[in-house]
Protein backbone atom coordinates (compact mmCIF):
# COMPACT_ATOMS: atom_id res chain seq x y z
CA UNK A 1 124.14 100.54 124.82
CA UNK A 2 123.60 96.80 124.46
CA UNK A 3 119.81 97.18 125.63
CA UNK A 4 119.43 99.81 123.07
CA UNK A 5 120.26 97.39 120.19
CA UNK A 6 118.43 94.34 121.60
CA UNK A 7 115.41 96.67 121.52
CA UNK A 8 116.40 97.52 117.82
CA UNK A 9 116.72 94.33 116.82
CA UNK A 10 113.87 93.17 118.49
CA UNK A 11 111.89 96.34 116.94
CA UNK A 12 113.03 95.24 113.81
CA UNK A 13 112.27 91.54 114.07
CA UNK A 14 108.20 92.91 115.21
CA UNK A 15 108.12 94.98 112.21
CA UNK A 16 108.59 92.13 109.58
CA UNK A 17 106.51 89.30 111.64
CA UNK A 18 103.68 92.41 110.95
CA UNK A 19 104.45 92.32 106.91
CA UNK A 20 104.54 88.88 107.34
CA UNK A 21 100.82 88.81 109.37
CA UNK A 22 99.38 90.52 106.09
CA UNK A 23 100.21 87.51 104.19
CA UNK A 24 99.21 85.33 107.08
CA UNK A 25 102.45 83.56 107.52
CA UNK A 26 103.63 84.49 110.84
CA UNK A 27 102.62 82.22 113.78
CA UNK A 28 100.08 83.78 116.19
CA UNK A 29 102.57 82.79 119.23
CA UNK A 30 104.90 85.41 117.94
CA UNK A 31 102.38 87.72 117.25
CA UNK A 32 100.84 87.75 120.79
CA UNK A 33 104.72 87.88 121.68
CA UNK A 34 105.23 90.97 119.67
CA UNK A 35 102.16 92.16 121.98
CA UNK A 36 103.56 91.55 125.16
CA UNK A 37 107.09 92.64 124.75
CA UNK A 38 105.63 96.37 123.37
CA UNK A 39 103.14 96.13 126.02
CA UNK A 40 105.53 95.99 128.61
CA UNK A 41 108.63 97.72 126.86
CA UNK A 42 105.43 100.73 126.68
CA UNK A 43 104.28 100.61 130.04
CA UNK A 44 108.48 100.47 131.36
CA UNK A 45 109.02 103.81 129.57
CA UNK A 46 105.67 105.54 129.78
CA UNK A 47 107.17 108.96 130.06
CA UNK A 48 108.12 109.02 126.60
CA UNK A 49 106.58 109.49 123.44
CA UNK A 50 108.37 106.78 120.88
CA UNK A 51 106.86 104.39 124.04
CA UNK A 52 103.47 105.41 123.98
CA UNK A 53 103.69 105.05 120.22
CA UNK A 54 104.81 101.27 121.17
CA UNK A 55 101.87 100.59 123.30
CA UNK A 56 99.33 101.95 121.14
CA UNK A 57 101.46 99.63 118.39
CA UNK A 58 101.01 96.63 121.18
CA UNK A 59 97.62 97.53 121.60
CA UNK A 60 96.73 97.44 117.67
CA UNK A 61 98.19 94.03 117.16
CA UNK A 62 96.02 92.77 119.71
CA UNK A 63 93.20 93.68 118.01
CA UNK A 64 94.40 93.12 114.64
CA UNK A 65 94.78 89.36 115.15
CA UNK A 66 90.87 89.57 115.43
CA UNK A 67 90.01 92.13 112.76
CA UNK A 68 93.41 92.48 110.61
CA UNK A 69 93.70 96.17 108.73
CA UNK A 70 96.61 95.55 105.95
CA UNK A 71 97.09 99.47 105.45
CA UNK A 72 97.38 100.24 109.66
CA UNK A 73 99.21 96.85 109.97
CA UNK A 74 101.89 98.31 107.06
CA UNK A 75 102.00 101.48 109.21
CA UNK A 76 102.94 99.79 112.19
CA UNK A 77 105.02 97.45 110.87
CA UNK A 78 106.93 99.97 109.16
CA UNK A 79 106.83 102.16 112.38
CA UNK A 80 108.70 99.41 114.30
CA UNK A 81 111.27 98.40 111.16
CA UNK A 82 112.55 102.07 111.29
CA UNK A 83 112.63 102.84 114.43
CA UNK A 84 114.74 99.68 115.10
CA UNK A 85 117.04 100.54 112.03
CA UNK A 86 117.55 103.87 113.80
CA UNK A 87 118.36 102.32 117.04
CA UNK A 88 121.27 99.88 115.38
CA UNK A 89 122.68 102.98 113.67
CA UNK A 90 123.12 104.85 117.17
C-alpha cells in the first residue's frame, strides 16, 4: 500500500513539473528525472497497460525536452496528475 502512494505522489509531482515545462520553469534535472523514474517504473511493470502508458509518457518527455509540444505535453501531464490522484484515493 505504501508503494502505491509513493507512486501517486510521485505521479502527481511528474504531472505538474510537465505544466510547469510549458512555461519553461521546471529544471531539466527533474525533467530527465521524471524520464527515468517512468522509464523504469514502465519497464518494472511491462505487463500492464497504465505502465506501457508510463513508458510511452517517459519516452515523450525525452523527446519533448528537444522539440516541446504544449498540447501532448498537457495530455501527459494531465495523464500522470490523475492517475496519481486516483492512486492516493485507493
Amino acid at each position: 500500500m505504501f508503494l502505491v502512494r509513493l507512486f501517486g505522489f510521485l505521479d502527481i509531482l511528474s504531472g505538474i513539473l510537465l505544466f510547469l515545462h510549458i512555461a519553461e520553469l521546471a529544471p531539466l534535472r527533474l525533467l530527465f528525472g521524471i524520464v527515468l523514474y517512468l522509464g523504469i517504473k514502465g519497464y518494472m511493470y511491462r505487463g500492464d497497460l497504465f505502465s506501457l502508458i508510463d513508458f510511452v509518457v517517459a519516452i515523450y518527455v525525452f523527446i519533448a525536452l528537444l522539440f516541446p509540444l504544449n498540447f501532448l505535453t498537457i495530455l501527459a501531464g494531465a495523464w500522470l496528475f490523475l492517475k496519481g490522484f486516483y492512486s492516493l484515493l485507493s
